[in-house]
Protein backbone atom coordinates (compact mmCIF):
# COMPACT_ATOMS: atom_id res chain seq x y z
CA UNK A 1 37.34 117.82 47.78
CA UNK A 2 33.87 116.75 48.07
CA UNK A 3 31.68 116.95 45.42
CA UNK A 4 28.22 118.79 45.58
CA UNK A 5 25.03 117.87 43.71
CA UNK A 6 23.03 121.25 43.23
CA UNK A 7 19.16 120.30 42.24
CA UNK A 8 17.08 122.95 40.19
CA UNK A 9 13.30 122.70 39.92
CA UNK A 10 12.47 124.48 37.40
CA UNK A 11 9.20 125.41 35.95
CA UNK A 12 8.01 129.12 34.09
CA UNK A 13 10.73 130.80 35.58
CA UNK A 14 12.43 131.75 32.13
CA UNK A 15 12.78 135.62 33.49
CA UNK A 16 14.92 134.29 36.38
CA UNK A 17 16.92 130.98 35.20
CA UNK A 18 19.55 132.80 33.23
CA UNK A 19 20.90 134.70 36.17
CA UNK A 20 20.10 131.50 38.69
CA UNK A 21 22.16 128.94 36.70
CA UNK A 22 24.93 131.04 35.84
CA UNK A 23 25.19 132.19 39.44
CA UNK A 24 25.77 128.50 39.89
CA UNK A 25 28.32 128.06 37.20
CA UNK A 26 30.06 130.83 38.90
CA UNK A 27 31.04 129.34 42.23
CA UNK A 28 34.35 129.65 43.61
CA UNK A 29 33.56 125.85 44.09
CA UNK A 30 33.97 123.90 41.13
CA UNK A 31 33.57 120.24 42.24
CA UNK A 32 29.66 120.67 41.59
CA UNK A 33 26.93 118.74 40.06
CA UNK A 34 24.13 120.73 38.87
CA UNK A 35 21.25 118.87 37.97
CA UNK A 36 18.27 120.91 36.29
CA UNK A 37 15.35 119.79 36.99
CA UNK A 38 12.46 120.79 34.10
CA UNK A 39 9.29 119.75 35.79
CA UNK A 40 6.96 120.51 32.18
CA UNK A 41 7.74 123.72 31.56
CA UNK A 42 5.61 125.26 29.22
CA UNK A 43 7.71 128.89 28.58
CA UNK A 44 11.36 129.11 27.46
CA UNK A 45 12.81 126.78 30.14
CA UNK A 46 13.49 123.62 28.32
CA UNK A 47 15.39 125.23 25.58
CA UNK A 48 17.30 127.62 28.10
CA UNK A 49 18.00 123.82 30.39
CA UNK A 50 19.84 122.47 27.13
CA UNK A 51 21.51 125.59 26.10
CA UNK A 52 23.27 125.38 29.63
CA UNK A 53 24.25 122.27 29.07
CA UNK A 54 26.13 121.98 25.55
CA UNK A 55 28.37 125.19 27.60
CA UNK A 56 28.99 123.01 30.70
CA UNK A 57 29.98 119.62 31.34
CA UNK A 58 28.95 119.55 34.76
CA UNK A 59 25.20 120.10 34.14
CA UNK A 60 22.69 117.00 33.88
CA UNK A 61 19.21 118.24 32.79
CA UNK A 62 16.36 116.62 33.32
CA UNK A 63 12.97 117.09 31.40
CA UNK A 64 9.73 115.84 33.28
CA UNK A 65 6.06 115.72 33.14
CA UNK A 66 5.09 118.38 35.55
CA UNK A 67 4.74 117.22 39.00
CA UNK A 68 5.47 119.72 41.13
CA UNK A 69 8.39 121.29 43.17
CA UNK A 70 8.37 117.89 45.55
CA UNK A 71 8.40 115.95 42.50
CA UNK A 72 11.20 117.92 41.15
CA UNK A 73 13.61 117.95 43.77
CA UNK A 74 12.67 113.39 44.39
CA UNK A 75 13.86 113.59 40.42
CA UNK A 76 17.11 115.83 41.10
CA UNK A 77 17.83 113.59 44.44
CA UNK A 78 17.17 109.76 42.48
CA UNK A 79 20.18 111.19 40.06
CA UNK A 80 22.31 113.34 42.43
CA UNK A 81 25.97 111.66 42.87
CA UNK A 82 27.91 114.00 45.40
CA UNK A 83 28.69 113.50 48.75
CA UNK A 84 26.65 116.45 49.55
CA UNK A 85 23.43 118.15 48.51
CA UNK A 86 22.27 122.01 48.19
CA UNK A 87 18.86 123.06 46.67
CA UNK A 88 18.20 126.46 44.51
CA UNK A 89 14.82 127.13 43.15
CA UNK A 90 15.08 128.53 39.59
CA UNK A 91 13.60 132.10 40.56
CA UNK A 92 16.02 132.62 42.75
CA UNK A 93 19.99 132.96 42.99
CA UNK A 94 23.02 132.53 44.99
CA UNK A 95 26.23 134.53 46.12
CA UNK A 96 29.60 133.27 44.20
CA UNK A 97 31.10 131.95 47.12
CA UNK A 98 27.84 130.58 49.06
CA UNK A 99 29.13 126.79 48.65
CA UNK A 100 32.25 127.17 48.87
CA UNK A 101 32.05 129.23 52.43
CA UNK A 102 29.41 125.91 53.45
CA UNK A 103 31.83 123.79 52.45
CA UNK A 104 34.61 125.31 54.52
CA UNK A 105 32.24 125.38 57.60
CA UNK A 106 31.46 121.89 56.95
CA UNK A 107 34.95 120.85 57.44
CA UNK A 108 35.94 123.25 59.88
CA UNK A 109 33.21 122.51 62.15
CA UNK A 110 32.44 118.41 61.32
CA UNK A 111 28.67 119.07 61.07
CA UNK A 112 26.01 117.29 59.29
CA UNK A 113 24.23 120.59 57.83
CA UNK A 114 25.47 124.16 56.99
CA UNK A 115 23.11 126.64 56.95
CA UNK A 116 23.30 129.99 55.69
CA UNK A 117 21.46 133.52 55.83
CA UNK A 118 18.67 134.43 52.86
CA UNK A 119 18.59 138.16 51.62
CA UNK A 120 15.09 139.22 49.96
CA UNK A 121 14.86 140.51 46.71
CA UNK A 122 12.42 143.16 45.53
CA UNK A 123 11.91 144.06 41.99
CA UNK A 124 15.63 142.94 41.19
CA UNK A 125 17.05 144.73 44.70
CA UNK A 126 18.49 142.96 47.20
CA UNK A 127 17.69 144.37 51.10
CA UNK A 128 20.49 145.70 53.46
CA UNK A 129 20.97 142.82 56.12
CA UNK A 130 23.10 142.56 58.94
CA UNK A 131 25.54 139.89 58.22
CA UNK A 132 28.63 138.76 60.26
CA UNK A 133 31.52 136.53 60.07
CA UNK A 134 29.71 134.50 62.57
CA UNK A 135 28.73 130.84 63.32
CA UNK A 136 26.60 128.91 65.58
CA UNK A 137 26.61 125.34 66.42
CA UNK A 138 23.87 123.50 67.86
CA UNK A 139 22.87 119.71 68.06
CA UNK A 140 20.56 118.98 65.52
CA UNK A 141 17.61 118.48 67.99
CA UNK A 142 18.40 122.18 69.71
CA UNK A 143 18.06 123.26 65.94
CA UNK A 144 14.98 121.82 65.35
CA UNK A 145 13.39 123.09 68.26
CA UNK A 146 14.71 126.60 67.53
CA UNK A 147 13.50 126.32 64.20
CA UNK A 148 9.75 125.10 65.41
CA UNK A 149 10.14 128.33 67.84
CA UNK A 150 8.29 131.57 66.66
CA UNK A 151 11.30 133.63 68.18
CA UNK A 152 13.03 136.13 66.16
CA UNK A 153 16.91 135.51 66.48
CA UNK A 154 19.64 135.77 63.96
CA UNK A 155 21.16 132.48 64.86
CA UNK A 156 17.38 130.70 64.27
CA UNK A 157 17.92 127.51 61.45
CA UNK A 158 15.04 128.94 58.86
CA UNK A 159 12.41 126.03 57.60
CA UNK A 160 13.77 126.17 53.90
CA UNK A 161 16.19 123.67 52.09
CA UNK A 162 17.41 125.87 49.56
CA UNK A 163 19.44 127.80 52.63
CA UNK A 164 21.50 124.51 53.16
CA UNK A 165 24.25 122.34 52.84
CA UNK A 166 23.61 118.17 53.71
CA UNK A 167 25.58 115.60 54.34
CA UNK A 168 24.05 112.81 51.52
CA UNK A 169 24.02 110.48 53.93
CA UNK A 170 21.69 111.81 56.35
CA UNK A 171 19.08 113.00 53.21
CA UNK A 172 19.47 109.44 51.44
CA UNK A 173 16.17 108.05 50.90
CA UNK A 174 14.15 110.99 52.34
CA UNK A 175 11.73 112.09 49.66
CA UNK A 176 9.41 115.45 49.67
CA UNK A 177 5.63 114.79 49.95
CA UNK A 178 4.37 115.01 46.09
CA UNK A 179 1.22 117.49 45.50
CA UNK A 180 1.93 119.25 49.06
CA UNK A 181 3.47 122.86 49.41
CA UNK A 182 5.15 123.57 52.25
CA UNK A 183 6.84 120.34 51.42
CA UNK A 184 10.10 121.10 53.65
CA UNK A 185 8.91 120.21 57.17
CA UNK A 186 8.61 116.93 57.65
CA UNK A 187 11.94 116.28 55.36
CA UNK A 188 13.72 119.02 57.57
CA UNK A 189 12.36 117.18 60.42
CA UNK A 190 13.87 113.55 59.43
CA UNK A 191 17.07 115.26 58.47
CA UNK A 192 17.50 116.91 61.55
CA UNK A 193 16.73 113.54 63.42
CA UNK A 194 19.55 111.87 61.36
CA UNK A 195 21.69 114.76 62.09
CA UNK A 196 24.45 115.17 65.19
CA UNK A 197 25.20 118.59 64.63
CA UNK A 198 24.30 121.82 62.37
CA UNK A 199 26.03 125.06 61.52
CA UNK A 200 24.30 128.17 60.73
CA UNK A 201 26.43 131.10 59.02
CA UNK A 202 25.88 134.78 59.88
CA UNK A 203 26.76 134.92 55.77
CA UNK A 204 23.57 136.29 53.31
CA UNK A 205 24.80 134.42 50.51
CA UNK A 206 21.23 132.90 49.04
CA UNK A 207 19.35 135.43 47.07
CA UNK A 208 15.56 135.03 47.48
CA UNK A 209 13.27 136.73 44.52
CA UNK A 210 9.99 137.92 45.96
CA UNK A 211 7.28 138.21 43.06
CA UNK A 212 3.93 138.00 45.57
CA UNK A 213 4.11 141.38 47.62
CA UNK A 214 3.10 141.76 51.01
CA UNK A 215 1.19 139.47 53.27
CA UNK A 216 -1.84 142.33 53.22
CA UNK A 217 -2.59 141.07 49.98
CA UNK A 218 -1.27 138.02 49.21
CA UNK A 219 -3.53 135.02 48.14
CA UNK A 220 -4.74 132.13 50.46
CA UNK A 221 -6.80 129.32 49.78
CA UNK A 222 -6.99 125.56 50.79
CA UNK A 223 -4.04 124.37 49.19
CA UNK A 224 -2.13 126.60 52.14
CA UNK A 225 -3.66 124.27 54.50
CA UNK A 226 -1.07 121.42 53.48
CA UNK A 227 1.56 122.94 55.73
CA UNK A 228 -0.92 121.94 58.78
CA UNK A 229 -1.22 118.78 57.19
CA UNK A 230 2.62 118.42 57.71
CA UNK A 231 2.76 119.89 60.77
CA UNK A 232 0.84 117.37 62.13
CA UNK A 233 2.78 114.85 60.48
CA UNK A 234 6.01 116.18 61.82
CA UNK A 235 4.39 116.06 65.55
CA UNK A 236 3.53 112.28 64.95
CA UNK A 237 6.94 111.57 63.83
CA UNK A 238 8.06 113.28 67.14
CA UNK A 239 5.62 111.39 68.87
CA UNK A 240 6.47 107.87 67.66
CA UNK A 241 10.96 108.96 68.45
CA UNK A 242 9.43 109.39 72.04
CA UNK A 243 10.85 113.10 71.61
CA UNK A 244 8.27 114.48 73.70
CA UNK A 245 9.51 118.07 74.02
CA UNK A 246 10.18 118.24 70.64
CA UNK A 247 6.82 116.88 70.33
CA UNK A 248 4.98 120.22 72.27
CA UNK A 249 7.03 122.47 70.12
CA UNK A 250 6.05 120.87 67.35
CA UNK A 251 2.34 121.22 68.29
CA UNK A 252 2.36 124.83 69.48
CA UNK A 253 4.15 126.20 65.93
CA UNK A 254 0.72 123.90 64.62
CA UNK A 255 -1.37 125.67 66.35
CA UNK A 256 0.28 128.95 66.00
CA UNK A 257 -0.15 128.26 62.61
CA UNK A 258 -3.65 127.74 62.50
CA UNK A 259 -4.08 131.24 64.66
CA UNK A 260 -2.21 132.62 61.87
CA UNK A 261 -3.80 131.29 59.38
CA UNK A 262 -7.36 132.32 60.94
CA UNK A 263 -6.30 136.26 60.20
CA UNK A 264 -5.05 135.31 57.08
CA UNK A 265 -8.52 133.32 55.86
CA UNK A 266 -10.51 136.43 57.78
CA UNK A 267 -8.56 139.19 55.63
CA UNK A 268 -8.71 137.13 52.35
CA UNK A 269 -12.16 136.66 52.70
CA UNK A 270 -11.86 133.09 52.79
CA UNK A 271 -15.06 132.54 54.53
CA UNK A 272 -15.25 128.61 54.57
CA UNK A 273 -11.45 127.98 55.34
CA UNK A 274 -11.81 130.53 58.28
CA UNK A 275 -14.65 128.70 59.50
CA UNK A 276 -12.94 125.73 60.04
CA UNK A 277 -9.63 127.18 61.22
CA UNK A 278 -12.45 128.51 63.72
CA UNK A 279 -14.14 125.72 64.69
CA UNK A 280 -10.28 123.96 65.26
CA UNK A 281 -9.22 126.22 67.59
CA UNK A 282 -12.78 126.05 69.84
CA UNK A 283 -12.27 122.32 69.84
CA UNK A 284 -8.86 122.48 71.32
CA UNK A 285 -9.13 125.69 73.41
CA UNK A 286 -7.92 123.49 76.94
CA UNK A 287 -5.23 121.75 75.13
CA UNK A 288 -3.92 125.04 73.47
CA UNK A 289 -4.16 127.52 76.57
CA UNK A 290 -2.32 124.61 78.69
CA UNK A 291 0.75 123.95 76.07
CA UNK A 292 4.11 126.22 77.18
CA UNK A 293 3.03 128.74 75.08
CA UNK A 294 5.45 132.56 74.76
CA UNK A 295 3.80 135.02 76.97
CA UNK A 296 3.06 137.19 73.75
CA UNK A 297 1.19 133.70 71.98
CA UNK A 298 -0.52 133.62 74.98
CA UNK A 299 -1.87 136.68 74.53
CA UNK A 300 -2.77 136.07 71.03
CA UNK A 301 -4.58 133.08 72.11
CA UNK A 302 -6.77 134.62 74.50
CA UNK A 303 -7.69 137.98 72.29
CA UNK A 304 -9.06 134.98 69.80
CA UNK A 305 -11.17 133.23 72.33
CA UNK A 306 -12.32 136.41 73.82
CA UNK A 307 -12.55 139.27 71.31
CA UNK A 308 -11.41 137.90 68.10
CA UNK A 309 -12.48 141.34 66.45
CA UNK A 310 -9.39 142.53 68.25
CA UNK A 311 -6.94 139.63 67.42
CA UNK A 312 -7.60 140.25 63.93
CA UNK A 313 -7.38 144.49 64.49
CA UNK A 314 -4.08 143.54 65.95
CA UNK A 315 -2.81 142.30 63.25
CA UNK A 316 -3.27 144.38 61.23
CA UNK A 317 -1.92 146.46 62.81
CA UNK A 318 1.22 144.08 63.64
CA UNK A 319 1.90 143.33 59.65
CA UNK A 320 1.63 147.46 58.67
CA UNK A 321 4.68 147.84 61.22
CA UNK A 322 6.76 145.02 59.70
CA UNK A 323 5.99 146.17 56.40
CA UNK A 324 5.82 143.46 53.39
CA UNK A 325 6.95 140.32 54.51
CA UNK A 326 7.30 136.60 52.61
């Protein structure tokens, strides 16, 4: 059997890392490396890391300067030894059998990644979610383009690492951008590339701890701007494969994103961000309106250019019907 390096940035999460690590210990799948990552903590962390460690052989903890989540997971992956790699942030936790049903899939199906399904916790309570037993395969390149898609579907590859199982080999030497959030998408994007084929499970077997509340009220400021930064990264890289089509999608979940991010900076009050999300969008109206846009983005587009009073009424609206979101 395979073994499987499981990296853990860590940092101030000592009201979650008790439950996260032990939910690791637990798994049904015991040829596992699980490599803590402490990234400076300044709580309880550090002392909870080693504690962990003197009970289980297979942990490696590592204590850093704080760096960041990036910087984190480039410290768990220099170290990492298995033949294949899974990701849990500290705050969160996992299902008993979430690697070892990857695992299975991996073998079953001779894929490159595994991914599974997330379920959102609230205030220690997971959600109901439709789960099945399941799978979908896809060449990596259909997966990336279905994950670049705004589309809602079940069997949609989610930009998130901790929801996955790699193949070392196709992750070896990738690195996440240090000082950056949003630091999956251009490292999903170059795994996906090295990729043949993924599998995605119709399994909820990654617990995800929400602490922020809704998107009505959640904070925004420049540092959300990075994931723009990345998109446009991510397009290049497209670009430069000659991966044209996966190119466009690329660029319309950009400037999606930017939309988005316009009602975001508008309800947050973020005056000067908005203003230059703004002023984007006006530059590239002819490119944006003649990208393959959904009908519905479409729509979008052209209630910012022409009323944007409404655009932003609408979603409003739009966000009160889904309810608090991540």
């Amino acid at each position: 059997m395979d073994k499987i390096s499981i990296i853990v940035p860590i940092y101030n999460v000592e009201k979650y890392l008790e439950k996260c690590v032990s939910s690791i210990i637990n798994q049904t799948y015991k040829n596992i490396e699980i490599i803590l990552v402490d990234d400076g903590s300044t709580d309880h962390c550090s002392r909870i890391c080693d504690d962990f460690q003197k009970k289980d052989k297979r942990i490696i903890v590592v204590h850093k300067k704080n760096g960041g989540l990036s910087d984190a997971r480039n410290a768990g992956l220099q170290i990492a030894t298995g033949e294949l790699i899974g990701f849990v942030d500290g705050d969160d936790y996992i299902k008993k059998d979430m690697y070892e049903k990857m695992y299975k899939c991996m073998k079953n199906t001779n894929v490159d990644i595994v991914e599974c399904k997330c379920i959102n916790v609230r205030n220690e309570k997971e959600e109901i979610i439709n789960e099945s037993s399941k799978t979908y395969l896809y060449d990596a390149q259909t997966a990336l383009k279905l994950m670049m898609s705004s589309g809602k579907k079940i069997q949609k590859p989610r930009l998130s690492v901790w929801s996955k199982l790699f193949k070392k080999e196709i992750i070896d030497g990738l690195k996440f951008p240090v000082g950056k959030v949003h630091e999956d998408i251009v490292f999903e994007a170059k795994a996906f590339l090295n990729a043949k084929k993924i599998c995605i499970l119709d399994n909820c077997l990654y617990c995800y701890n929400i602490r922020e509340g809704s998107i009505m009220n959640s904070g925004f400021s420049k540092k959300d701007l990075d994931k723009l930064i990345l998109m446009q990264e991510r397009t290049e890289l497209l670009k430069k494969r000659k991966l044209n089509e996966l190119a466009e999608s690329s660029e319309i979940n950009y400037y999606e994103t930017v939309l988005r991010y316009y009602y975001l900076a508008s309800i947050n009050k973020a005056i000067g961000i908005k203003g230059q999300l703004e002023e984007l969008l006006k530059k590239n109206k002819h490119r944006i309106i003649n990208l393959k846009l959904s009908e519905t983005r479409r729509i979008e587009f052209k209630m910012f250019y022409f009323a944007p009073q409404i655009y932003i009424i609408w979603n409003n609206i739009k966000y009160r019907m889904r309810g608090a979101c991540k």
